[in-house]
C-alpha atoms as a PDB file:
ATOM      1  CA  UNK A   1      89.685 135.748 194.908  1.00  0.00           C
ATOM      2  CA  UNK A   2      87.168 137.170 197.075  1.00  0.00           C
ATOM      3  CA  UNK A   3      83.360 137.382 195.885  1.00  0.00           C
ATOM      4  CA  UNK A   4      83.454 141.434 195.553  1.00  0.00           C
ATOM      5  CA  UNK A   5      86.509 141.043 193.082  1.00  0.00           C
ATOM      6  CA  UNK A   6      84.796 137.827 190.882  1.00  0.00           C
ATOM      7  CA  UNK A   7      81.765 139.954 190.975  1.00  0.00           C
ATOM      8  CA  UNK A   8      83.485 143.425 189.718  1.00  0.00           C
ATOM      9  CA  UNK A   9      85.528 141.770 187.355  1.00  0.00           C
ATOM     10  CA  UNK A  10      82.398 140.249 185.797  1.00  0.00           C
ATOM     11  CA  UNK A  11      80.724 143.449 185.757  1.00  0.00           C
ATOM     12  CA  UNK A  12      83.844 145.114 184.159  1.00  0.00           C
ATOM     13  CA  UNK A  13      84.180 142.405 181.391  1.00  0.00           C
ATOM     14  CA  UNK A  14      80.368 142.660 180.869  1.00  0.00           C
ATOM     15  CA  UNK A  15      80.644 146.160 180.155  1.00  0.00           C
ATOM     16  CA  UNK A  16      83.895 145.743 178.159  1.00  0.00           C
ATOM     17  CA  UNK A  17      81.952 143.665 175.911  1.00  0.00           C
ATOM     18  CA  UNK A  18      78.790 146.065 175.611  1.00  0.00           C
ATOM     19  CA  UNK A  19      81.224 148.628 174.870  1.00  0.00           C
ATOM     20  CA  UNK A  20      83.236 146.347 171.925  1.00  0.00           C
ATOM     21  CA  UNK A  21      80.032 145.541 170.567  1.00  0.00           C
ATOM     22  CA  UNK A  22      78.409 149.418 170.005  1.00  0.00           C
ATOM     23  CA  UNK A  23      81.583 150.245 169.327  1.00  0.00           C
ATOM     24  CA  UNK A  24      81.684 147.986 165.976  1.00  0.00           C
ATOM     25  CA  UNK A  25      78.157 148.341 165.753  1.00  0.00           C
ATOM     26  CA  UNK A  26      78.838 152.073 164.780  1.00  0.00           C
ATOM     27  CA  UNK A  27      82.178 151.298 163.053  1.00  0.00           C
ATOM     28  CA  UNK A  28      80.206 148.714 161.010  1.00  0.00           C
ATOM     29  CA  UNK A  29      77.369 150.770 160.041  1.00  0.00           C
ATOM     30  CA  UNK A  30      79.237 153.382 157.990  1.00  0.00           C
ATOM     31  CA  UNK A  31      80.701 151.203 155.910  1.00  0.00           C
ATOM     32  CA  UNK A  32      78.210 148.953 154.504  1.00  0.00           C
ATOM     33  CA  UNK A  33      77.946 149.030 150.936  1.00  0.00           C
ATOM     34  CA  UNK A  34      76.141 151.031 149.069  1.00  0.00           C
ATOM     35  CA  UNK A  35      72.511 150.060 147.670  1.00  0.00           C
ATOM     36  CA  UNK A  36      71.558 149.774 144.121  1.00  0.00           C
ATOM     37  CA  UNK A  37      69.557 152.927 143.476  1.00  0.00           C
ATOM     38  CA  UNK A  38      67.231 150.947 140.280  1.00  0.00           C
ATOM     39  CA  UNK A  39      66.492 148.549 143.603  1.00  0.00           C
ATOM     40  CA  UNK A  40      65.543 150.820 146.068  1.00  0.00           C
ATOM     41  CA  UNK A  41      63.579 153.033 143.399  1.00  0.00           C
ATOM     42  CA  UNK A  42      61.608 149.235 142.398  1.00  0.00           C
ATOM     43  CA  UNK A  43      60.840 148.793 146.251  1.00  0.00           C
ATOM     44  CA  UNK A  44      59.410 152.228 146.880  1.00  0.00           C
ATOM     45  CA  UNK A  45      57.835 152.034 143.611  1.00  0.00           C
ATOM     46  CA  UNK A  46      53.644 152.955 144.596  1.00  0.00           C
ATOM     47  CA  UNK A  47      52.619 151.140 141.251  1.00  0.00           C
ATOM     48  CA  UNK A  48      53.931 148.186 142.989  1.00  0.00           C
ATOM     49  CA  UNK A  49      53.947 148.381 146.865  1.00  0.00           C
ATOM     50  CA  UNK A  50      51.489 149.231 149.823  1.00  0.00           C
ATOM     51  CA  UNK A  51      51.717 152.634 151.272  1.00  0.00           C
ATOM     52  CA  UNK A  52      53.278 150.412 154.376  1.00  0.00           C
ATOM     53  CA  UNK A  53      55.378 148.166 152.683  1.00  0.00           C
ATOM     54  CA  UNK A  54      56.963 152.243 151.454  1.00  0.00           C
ATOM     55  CA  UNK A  55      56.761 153.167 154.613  1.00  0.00           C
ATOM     56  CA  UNK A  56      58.415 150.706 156.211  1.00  0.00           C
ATOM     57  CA  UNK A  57      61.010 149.840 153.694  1.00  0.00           C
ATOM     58  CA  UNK A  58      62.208 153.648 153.580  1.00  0.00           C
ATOM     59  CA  UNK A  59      62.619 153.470 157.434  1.00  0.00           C
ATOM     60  CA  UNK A  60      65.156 150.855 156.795  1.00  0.00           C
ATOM     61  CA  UNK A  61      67.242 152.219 154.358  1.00  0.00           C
ATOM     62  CA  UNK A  62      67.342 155.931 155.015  1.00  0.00           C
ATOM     63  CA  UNK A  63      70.284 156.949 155.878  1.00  0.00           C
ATOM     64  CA  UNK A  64      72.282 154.798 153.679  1.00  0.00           C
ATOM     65  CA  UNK A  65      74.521 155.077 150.796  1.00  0.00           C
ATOM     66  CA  UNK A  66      72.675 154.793 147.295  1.00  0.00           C
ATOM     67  CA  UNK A  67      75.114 154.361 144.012  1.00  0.00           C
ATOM     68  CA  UNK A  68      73.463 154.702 140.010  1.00  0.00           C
ATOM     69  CA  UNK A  69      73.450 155.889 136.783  1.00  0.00           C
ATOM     70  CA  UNK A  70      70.936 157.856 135.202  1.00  0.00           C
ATOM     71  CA  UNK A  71      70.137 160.717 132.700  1.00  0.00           C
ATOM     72  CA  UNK A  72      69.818 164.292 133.584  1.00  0.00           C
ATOM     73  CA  UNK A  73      66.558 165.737 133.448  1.00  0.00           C
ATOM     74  CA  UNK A  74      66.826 169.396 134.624  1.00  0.00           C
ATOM     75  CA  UNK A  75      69.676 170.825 136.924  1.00  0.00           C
ATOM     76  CA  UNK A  76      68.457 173.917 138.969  1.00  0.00           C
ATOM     77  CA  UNK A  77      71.071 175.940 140.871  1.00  0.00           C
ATOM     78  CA  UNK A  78      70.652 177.599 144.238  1.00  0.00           C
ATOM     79  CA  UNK A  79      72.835 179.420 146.347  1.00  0.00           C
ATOM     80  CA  UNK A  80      74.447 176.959 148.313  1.00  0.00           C
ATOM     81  CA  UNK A  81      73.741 173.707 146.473  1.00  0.00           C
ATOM     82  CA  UNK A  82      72.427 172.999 143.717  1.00  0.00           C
ATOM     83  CA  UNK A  83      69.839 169.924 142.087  1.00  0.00           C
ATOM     84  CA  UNK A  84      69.825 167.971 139.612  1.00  0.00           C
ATOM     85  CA  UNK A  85      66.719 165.807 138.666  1.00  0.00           C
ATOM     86  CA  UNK A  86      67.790 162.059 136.864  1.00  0.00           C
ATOM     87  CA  UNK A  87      65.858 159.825 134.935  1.00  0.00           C
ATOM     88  CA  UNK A  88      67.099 155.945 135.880  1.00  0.00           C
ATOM     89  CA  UNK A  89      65.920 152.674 134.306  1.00  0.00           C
ATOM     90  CA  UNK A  90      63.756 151.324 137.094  1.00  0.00           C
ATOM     91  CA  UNK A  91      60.809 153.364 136.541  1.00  0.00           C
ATOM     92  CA  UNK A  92      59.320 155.898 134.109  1.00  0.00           C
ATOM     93  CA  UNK A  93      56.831 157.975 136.480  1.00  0.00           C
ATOM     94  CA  UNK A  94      54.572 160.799 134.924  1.00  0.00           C
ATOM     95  CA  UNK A  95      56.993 163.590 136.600  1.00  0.00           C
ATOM     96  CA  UNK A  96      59.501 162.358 134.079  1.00  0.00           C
ATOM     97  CA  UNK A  97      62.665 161.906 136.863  1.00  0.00           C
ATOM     98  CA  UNK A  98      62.705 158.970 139.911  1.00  0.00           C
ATOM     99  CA  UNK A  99      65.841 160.963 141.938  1.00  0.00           C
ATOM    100  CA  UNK A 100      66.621 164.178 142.992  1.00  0.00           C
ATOM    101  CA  UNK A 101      70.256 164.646 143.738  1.00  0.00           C
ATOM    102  CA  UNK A 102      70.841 167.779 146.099  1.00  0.00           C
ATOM    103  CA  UNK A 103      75.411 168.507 145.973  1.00  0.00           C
ATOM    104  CA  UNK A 104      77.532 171.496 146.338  1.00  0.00           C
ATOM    105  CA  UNK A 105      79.498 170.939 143.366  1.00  0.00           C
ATOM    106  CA  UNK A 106      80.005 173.401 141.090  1.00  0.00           C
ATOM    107  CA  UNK A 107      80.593 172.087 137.916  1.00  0.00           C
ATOM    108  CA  UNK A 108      76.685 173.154 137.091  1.00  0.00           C
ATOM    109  CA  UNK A 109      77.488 174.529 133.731  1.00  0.00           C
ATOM    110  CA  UNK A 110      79.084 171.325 132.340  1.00  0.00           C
ATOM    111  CA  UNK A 111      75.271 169.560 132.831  1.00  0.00           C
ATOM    112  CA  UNK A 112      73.049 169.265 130.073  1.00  0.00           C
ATOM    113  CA  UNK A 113      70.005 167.178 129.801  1.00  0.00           C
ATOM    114  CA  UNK A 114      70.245 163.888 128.675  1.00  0.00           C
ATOM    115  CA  UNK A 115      73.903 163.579 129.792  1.00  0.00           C
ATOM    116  CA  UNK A 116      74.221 160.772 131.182  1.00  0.00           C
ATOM    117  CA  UNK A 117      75.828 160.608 135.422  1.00  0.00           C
ATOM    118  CA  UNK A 118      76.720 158.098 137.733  1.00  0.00           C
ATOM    119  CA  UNK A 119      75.901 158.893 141.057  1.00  0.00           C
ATOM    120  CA  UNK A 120      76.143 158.372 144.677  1.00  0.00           C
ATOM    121  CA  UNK A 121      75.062 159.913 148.118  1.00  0.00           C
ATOM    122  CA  UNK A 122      73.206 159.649 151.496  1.00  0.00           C
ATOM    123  CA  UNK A 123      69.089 158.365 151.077  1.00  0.00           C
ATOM    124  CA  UNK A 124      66.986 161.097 152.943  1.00  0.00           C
ATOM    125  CA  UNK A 125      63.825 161.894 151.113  1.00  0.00           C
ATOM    126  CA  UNK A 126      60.946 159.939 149.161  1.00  0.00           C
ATOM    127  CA  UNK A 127      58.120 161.834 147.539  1.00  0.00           C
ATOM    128  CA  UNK A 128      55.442 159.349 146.063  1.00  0.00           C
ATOM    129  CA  UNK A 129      53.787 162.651 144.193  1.00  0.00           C
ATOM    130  CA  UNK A 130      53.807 161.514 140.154  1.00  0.00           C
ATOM    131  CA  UNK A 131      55.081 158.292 140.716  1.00  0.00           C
ATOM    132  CA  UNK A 132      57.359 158.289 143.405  1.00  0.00           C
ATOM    133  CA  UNK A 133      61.064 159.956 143.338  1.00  0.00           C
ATOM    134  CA  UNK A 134      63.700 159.396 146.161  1.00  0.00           C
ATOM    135  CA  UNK A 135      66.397 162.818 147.015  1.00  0.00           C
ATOM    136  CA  UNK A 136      70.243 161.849 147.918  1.00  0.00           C
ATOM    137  CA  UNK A 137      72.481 164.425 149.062  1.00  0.00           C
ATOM    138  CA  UNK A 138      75.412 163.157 147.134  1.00  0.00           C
ATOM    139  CA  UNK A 139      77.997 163.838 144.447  1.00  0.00           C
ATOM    140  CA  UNK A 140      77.921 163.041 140.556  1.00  0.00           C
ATOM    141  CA  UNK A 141      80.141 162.521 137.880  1.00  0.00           C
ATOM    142  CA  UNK A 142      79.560 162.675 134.321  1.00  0.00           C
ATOM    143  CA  UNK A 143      80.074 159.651 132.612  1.00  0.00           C
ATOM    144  CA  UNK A 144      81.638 159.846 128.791  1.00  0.00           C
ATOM    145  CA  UNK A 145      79.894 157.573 125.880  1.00  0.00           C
ATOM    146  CA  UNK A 146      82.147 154.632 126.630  1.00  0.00           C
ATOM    147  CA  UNK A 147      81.118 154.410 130.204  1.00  0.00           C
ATOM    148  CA  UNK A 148      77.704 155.336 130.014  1.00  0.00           C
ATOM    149  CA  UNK A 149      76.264 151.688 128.924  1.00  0.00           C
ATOM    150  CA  UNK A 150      75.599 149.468 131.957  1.00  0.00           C
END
């Protein structure tokens, strides 16, 4: 085999394998599992943590898939989506909720405060106003007595 062919077939195997590896790097990345949502709350807790301990351990987790339970606070309706504010058992900050759950479901009528959801959705916000709350753009479902207990 000449040098020119040894030479592109090692650049075309090098860039096979960049490829393969992005490739399941992306593939990879949707479907890790989904974080504890009393953990993250704990870590971006600012009773707790350093502004850039927050800071930094929001940067690494936005993005990703949060999964709880909780109690409904308030559900306010919009529109296009609607919110619904949830009280969860990792903290108990003065603004009375610790997540903010933005969906377009439209089952709005069937929430009333204190029921109790379980929850999951996509981490994009953190507010550390009245003791720090995190927003998911998500989907809930209402959990009966039964299922409610952790």
């Amino acid at each position: 085999m000449s040098k020119y062919k040894k030479g592109f077939v090692l650049a075309a195997i090098f860039i096979f394998a960049a490829i393969s590896t992005v490739s399941a790097d992306a593939v990879f990345a949707g479907s890790a599992p989904a974080l504890d949502v009393n953990t993250v709350i704990r870590q971006l807790d600012p009773a707790v943590n350093t502004r850039a301990r927050i800071k930094k351990y929001f940067r690494s987790i936005k993005g990703r898939k949060v999964r709880g339970k909780g109690k409904v606070v308030n559900v306010l309706g919009g529109r296009s989506r609607i919110s619904v504010t949830i009280l969860t058992s990792a903290t108990k900050p003065r603004k009375g909720y610790n997540v903010v759950i933005y969906t377009k479901q439209d089952a709005i009528s069937e929430l009333y405060i204190h029921d109790r959801l379980s929850f999951e959705g996509v981490l994009f916000k953190y507010s550390a106003f009245g003791g720090g709350s995190i927003a998911i753009k998500g989907v809930y479902k209402k959990l009966g007595q039964e299922e409610s207990r952790p």
